[in-house]
C-alpha atoms as a PDB file:
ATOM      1  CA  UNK A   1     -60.500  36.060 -58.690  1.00  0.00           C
ATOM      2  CA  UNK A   2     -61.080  39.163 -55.989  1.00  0.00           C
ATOM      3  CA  UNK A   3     -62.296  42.190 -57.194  1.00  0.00           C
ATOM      4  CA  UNK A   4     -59.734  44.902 -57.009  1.00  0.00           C
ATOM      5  CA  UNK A   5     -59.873  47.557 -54.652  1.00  0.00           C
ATOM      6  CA  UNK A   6     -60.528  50.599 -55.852  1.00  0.00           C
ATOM      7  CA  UNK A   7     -58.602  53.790 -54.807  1.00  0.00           C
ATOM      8  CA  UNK A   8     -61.380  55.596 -53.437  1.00  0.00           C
ATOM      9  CA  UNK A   9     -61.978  52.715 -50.646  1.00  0.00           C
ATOM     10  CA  UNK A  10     -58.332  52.357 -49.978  1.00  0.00           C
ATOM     11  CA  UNK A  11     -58.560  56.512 -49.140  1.00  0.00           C
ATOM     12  CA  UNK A  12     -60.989  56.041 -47.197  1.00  0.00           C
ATOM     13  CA  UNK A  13     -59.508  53.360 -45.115  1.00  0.00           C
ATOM     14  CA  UNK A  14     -56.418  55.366 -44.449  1.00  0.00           C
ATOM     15  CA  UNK A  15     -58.792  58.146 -44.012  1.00  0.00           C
ATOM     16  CA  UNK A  16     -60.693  55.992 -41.234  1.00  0.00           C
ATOM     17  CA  UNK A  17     -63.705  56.251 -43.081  1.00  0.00           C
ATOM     18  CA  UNK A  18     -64.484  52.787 -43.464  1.00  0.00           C
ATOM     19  CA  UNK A  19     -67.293  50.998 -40.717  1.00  0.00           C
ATOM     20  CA  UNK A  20     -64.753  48.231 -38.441  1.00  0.00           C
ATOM     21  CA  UNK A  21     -66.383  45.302 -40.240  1.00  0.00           C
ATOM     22  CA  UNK A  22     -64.903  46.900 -43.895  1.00  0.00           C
ATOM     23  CA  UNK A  23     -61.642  47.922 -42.618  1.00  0.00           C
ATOM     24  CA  UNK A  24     -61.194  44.498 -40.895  1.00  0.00           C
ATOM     25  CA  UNK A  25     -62.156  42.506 -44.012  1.00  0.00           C
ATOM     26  CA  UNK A  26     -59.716  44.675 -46.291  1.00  0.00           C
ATOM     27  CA  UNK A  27     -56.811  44.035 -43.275  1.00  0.00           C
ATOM     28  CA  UNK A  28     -57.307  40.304 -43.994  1.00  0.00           C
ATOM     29  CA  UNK A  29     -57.519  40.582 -47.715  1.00  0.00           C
ATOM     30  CA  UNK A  30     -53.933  42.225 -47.158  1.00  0.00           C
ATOM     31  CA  UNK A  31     -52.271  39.555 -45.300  1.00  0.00           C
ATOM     32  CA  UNK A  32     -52.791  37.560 -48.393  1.00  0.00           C
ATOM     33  CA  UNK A  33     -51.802  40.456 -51.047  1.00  0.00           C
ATOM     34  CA  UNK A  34     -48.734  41.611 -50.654  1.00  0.00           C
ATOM     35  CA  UNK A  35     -49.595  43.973 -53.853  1.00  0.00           C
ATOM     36  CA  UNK A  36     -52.669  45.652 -51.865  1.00  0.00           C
ATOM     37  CA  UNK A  37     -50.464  46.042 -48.435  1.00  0.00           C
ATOM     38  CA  UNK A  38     -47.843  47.862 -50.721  1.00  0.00           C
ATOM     39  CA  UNK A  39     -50.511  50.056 -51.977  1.00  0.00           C
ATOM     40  CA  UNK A  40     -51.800  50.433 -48.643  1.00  0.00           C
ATOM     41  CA  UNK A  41     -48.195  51.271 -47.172  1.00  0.00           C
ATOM     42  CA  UNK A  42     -47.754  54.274 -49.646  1.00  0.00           C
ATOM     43  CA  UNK A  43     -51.100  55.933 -48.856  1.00  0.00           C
ATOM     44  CA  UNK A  44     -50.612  55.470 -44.837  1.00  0.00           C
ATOM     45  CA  UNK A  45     -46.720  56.834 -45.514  1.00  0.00           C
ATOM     46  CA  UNK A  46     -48.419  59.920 -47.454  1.00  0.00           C
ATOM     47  CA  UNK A  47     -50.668  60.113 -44.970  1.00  0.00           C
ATOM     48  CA  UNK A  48     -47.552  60.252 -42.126  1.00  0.00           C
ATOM     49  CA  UNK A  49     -45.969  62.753 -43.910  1.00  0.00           C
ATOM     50  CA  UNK A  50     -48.795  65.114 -44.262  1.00  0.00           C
ATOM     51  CA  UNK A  51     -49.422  65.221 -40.479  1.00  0.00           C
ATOM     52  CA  UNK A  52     -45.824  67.199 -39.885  1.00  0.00           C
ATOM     53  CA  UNK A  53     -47.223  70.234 -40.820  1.00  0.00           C
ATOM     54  CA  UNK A  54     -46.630  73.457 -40.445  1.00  0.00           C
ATOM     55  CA  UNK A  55     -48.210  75.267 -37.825  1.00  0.00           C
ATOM     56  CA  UNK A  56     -47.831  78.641 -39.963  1.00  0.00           C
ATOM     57  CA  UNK A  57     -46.968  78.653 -43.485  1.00  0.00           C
ATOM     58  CA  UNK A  58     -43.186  79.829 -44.744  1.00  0.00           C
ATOM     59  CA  UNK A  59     -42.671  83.434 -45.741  1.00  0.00           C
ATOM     60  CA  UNK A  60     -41.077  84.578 -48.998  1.00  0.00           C
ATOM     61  CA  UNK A  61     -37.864  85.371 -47.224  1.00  0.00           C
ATOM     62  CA  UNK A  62     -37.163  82.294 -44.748  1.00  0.00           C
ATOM     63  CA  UNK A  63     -37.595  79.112 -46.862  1.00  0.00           C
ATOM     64  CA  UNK A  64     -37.986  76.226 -44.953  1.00  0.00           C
ATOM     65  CA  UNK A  65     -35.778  73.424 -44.966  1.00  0.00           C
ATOM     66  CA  UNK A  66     -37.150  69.811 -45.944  1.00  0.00           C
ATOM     67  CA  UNK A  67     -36.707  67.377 -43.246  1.00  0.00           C
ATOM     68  CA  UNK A  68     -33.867  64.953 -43.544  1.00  0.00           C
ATOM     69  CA  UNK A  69     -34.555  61.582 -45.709  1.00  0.00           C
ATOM     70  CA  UNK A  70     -33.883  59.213 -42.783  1.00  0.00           C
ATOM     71  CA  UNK A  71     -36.639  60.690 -40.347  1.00  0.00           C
ATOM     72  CA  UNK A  72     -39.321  60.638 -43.559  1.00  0.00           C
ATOM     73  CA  UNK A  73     -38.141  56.929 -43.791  1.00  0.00           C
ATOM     74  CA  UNK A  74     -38.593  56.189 -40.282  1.00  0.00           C
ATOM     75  CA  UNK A  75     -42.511  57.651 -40.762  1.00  0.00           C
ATOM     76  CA  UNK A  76     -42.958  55.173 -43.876  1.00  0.00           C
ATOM     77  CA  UNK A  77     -41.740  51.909 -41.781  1.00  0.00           C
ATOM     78  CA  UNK A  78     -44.027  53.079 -39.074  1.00  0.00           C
ATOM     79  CA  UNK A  79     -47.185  53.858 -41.583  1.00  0.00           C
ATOM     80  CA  UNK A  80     -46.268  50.248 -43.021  1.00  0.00           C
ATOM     81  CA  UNK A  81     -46.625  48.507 -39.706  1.00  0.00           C
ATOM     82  CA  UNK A  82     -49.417  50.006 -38.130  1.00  0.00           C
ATOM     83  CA  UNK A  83     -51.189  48.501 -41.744  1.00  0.00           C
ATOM     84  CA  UNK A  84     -50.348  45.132 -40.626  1.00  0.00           C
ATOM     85  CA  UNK A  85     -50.547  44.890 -37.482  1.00  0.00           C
ATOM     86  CA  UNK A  86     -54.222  44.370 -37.555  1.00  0.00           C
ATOM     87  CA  UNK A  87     -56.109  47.150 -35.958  1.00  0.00           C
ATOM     88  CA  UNK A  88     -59.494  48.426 -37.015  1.00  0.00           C
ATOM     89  CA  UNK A  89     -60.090  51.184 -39.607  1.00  0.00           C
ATOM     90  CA  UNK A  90     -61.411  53.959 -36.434  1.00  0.00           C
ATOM     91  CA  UNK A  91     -58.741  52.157 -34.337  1.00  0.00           C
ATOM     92  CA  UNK A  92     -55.999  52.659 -36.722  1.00  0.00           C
ATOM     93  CA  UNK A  93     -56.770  56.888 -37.050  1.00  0.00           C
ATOM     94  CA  UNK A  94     -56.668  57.058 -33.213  1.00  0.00           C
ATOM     95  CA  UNK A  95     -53.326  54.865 -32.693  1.00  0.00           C
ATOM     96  CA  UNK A  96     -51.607  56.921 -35.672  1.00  0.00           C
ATOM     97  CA  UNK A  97     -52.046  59.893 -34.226  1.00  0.00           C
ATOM     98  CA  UNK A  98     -50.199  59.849 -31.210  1.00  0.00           C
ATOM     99  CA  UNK A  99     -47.422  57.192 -32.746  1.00  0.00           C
ATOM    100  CA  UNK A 100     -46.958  59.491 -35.497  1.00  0.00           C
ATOM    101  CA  UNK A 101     -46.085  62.763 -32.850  1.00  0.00           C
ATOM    102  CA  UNK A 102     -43.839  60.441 -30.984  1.00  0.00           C
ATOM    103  CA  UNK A 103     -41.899  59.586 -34.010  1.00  0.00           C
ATOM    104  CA  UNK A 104     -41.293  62.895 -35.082  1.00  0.00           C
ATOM    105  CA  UNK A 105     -38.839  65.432 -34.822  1.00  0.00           C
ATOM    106  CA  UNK A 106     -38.754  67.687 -32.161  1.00  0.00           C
ATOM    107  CA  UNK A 107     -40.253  70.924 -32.849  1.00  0.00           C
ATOM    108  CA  UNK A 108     -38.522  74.426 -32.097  1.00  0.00           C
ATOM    109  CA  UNK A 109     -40.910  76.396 -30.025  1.00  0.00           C
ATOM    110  CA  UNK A 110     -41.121  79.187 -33.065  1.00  0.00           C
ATOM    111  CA  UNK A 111     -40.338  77.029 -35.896  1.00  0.00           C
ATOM    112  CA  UNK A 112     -42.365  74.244 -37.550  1.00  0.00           C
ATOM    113  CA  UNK A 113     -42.160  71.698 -39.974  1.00  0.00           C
ATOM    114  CA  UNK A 114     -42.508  72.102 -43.540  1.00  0.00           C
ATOM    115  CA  UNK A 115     -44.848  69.957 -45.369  1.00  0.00           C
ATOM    116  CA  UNK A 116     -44.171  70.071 -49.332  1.00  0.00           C
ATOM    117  CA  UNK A 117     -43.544  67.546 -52.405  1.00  0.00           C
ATOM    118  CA  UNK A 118     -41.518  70.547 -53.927  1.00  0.00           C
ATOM    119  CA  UNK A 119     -38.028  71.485 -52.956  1.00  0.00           C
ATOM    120  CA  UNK A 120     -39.170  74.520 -51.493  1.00  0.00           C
ATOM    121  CA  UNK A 121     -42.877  74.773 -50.218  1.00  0.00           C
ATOM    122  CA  UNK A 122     -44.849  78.020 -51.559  1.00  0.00           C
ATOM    123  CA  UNK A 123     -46.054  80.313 -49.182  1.00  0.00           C
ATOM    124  CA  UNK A 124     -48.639  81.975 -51.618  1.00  0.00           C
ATOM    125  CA  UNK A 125     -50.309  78.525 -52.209  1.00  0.00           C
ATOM    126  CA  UNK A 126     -51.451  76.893 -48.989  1.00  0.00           C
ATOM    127  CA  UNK A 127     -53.725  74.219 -47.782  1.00  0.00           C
ATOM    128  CA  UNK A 128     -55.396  74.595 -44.465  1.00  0.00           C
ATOM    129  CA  UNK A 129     -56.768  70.922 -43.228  1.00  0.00           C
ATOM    130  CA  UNK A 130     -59.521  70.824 -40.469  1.00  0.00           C
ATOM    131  CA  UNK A 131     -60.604  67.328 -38.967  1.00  0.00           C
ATOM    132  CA  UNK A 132     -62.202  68.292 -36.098  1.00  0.00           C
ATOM    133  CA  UNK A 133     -65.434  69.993 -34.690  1.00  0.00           C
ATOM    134  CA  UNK A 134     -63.971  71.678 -31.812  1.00  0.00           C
ATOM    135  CA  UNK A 135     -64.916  75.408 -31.452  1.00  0.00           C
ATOM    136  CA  UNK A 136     -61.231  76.144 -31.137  1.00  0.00           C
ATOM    137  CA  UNK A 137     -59.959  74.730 -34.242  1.00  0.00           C
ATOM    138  CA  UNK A 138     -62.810  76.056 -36.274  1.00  0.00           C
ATOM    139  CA  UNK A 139     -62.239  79.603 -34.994  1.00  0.00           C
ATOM    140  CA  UNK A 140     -58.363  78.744 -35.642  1.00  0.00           C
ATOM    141  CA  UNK A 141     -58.334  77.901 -39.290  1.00  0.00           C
ATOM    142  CA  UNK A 142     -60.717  80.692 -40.334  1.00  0.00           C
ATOM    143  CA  UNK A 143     -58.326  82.780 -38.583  1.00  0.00           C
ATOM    144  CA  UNK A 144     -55.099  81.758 -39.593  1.00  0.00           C
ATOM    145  CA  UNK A 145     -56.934  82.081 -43.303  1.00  0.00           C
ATOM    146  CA  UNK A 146     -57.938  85.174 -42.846  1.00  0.00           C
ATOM    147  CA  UNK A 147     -54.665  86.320 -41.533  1.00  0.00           C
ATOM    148  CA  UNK A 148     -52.818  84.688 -44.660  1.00  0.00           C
ATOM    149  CA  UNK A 149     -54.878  86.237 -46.961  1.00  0.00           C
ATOM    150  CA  UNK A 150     -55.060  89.641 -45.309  1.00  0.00           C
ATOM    151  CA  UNK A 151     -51.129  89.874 -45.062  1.00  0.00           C
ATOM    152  CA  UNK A 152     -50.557  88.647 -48.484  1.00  0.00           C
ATOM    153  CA  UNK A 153     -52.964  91.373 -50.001  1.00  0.00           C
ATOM    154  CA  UNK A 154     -50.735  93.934 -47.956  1.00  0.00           C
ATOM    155  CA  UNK A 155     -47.177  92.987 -49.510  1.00  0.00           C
ATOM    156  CA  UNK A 156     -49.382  92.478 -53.255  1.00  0.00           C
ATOM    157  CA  UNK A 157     -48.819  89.054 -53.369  1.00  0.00           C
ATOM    158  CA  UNK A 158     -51.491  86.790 -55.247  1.00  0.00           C
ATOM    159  CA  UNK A 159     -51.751  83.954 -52.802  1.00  0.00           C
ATOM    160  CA  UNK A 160     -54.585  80.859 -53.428  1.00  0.00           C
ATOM    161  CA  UNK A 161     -55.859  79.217 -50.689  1.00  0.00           C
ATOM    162  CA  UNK A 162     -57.634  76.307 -49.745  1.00  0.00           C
ATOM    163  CA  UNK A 163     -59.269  75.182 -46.381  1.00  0.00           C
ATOM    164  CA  UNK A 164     -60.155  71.369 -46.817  1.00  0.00           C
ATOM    165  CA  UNK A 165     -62.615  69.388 -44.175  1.00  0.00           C
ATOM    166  CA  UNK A 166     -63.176  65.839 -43.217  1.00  0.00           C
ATOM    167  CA  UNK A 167     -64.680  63.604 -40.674  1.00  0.00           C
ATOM    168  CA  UNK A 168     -66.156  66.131 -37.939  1.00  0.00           C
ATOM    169  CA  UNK A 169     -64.539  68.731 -39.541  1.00  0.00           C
ATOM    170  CA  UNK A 170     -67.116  68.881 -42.443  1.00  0.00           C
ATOM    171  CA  UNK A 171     -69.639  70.548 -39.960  1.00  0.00           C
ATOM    172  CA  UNK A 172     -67.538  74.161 -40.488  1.00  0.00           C
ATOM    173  CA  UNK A 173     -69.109  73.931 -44.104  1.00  0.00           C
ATOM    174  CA  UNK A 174     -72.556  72.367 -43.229  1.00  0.00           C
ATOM    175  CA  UNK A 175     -75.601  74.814 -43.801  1.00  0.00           C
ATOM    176  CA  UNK A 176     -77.603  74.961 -40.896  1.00  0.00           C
ATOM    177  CA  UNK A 177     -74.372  73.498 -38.597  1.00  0.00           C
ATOM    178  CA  UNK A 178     -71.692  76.028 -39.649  1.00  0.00           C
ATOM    179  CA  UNK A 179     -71.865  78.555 -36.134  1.00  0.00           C
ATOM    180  CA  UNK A 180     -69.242  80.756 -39.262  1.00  0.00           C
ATOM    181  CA  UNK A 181     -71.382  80.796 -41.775  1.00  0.00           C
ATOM    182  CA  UNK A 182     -71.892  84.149 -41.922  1.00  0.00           C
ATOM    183  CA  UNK A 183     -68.021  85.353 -41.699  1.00  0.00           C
ATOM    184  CA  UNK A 184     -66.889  82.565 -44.264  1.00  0.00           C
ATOM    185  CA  UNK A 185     -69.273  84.487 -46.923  1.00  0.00           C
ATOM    186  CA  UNK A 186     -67.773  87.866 -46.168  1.00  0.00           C
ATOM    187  CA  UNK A 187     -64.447  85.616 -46.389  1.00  0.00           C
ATOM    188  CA  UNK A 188     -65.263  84.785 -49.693  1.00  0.00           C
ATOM    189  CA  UNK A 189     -66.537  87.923 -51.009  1.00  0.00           C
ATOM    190  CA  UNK A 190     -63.338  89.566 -49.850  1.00  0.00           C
ATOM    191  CA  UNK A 191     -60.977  86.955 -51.252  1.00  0.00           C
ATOM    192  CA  UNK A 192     -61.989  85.181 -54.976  1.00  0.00           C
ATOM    193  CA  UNK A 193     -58.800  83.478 -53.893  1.00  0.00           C
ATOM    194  CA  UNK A 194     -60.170  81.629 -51.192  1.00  0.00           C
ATOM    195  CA  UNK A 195     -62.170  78.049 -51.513  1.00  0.00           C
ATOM    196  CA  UNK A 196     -63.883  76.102 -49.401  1.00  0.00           C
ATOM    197  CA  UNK A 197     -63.403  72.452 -49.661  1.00  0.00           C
ATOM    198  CA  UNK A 198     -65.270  68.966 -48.344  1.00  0.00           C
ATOM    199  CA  UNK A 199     -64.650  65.772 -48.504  1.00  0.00           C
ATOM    200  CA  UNK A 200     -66.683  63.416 -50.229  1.00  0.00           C
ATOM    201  CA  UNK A 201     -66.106  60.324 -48.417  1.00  0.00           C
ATOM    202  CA  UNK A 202     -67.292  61.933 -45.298  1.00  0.00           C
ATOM    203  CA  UNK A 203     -69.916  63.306 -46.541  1.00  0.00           C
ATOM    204  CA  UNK A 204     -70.524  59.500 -48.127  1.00  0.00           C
ATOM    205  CA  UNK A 205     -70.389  58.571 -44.462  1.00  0.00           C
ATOM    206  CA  UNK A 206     -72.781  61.332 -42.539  1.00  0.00           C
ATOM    207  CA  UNK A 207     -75.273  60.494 -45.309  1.00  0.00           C
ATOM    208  CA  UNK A 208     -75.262  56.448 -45.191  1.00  0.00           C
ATOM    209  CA  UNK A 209     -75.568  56.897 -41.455  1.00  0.00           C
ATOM    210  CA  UNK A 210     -78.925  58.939 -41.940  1.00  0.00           C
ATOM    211  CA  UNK A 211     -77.747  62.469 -42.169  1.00  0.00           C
ATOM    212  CA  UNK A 212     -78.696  65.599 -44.605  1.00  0.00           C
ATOM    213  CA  UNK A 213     -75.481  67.151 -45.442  1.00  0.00           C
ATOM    214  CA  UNK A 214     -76.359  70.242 -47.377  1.00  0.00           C
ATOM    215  CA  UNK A 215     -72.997  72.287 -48.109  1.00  0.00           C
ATOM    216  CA  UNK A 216     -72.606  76.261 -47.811  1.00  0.00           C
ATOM    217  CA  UNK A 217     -72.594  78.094 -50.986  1.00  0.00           C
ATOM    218  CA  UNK A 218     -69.102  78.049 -52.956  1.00  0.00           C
ATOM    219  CA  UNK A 219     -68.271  74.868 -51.415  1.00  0.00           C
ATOM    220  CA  UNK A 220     -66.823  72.435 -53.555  1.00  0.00           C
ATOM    221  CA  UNK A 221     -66.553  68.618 -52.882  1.00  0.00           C
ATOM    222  CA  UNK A 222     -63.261  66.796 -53.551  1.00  0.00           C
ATOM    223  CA  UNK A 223     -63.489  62.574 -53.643  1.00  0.00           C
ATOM    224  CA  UNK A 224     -61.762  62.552 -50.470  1.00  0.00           C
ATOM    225  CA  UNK A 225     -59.485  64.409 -48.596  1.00  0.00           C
ATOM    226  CA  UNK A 226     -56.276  62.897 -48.606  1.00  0.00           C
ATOM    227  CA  UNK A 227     -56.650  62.834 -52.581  1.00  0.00           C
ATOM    228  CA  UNK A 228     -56.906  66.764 -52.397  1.00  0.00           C
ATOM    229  CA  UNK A 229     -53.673  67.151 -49.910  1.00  0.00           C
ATOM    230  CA  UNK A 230     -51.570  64.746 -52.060  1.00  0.00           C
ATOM    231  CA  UNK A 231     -52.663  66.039 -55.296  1.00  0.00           C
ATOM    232  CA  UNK A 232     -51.816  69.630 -53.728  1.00  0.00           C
ATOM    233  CA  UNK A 233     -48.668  68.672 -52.523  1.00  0.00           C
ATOM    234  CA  UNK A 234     -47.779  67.548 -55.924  1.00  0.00           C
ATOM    235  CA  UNK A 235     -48.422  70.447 -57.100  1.00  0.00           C
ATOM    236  CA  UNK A 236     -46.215  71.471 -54.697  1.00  0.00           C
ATOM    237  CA  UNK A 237     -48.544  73.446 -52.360  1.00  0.00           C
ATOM    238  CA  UNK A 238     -47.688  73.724 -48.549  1.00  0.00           C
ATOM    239  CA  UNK A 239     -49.962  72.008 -46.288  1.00  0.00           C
ATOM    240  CA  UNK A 240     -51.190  73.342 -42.558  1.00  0.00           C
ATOM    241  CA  UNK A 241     -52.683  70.761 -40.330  1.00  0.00           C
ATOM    242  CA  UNK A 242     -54.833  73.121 -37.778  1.00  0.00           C
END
């Protein structure tokens, strides 16, 4: 009898974490487990549904509507088939990227997508999710945080917010990599409210492939990062892809 796959490795498969040679193995496994490709199918629809995010939060005043039940069906098919149609773990993150836009609804020019498990996503609990290293979207999620935070404070509302990392995106909260090291602290300082988050099965990864990863102060490491969104979502936080 196969061992069973634990949760953590199936995250990190529809993370892309896995090396090609795991990720192709665990493919094959699923052609003859219908139970695991189910399993498989609800992270990578999760996963789908996450990406249509917002590119700034609601406010108070202008809820945002959830989008309609036959376009979030159309994402889970598509998560679903891209599992099974045999791609690589690195070659699956790259494909579902661009499928995943081309699926979607179109977007108004000053109007974005809500992303929330509740009825109504909460502006004053938000989730900022970097995945990249680029200069640009490092400078972009600090300031769209800071610019959150900063308003809310104004109107005295008590907002909590989270900025989560993974995959090349973990280097914003690296010491000795960070180039914001310096203005996350006075970030933090200024806002109790504010936490900085990695994720672990990066950080796994960096680390097996010979790497230090030594986190700024106040960071704290979830198991990986699709865990943190989903569990957020739940709770029904609203989640900002930068």
């Amino acid at each position: 009898m196969k061992p069973i796959v634990s949760d953590e490795t199936l995250h990190a498969f529809v993370d892309g974490e896995l090396a090609v040679a795991e990720s192709e193995a665990l493919i094959a496994r699923m052609r003859e487990d219908s139970e695991l490709a189910q399993r498989v199918c609800s992270l990578r629809s999760l996963r789908s549904m996450v990406q249509l995010a917002y590119a700034q939060p609601p406010v108070a005043a202008n809820r945002a509507r959830p989008a309609p039940r036959r376009q979030f069906m159309q994402r889970c098919a598509f998560g679903c088939l891209v599992v099974l149609a045999g791609a690589g773990g690195w070659a699956l993150r790259g494909i579902e990227s661009g499928a995943v836009a081309a699926a979607g609804p179109a977007v108004a020019t000053e109007g974005y997508q809500a992303v929330s498990l509740a009825r109504e996503a909460d502006p004053n609990r938000v989730l900022l999710h970097l995945d990249s290293a680029a200069p640009d979207k490092m400078q972009a999620v600090l300031d769209r945080a800071e610019r959150l935070l900063d308003e809310a404070e104004r109107q005295g509302r008590a907002m909590q917010l989270e900025v989560v990392a993974n995959s090349r995106g973990i280097d914003l909260l690296r010491a000795g990599h960070s180039p914001h090291a310096d203005r996350m602290a006075r970030m933090k300082q200024r806002h109790a409210n504010l936490q900085w988050v990695a994720c672990g099965q990066s950080i796994a990864r960096f680390t097996s492939e010979g790497q230090k990863v030594e986190l700024l102060p106040a960071t704290r490491t979830a198991p990986t990062a699709i865990g943190e969104i989903v569990t957020r979502l739940q709770q029904g936080w609203t989640y900002v892809r930068v």
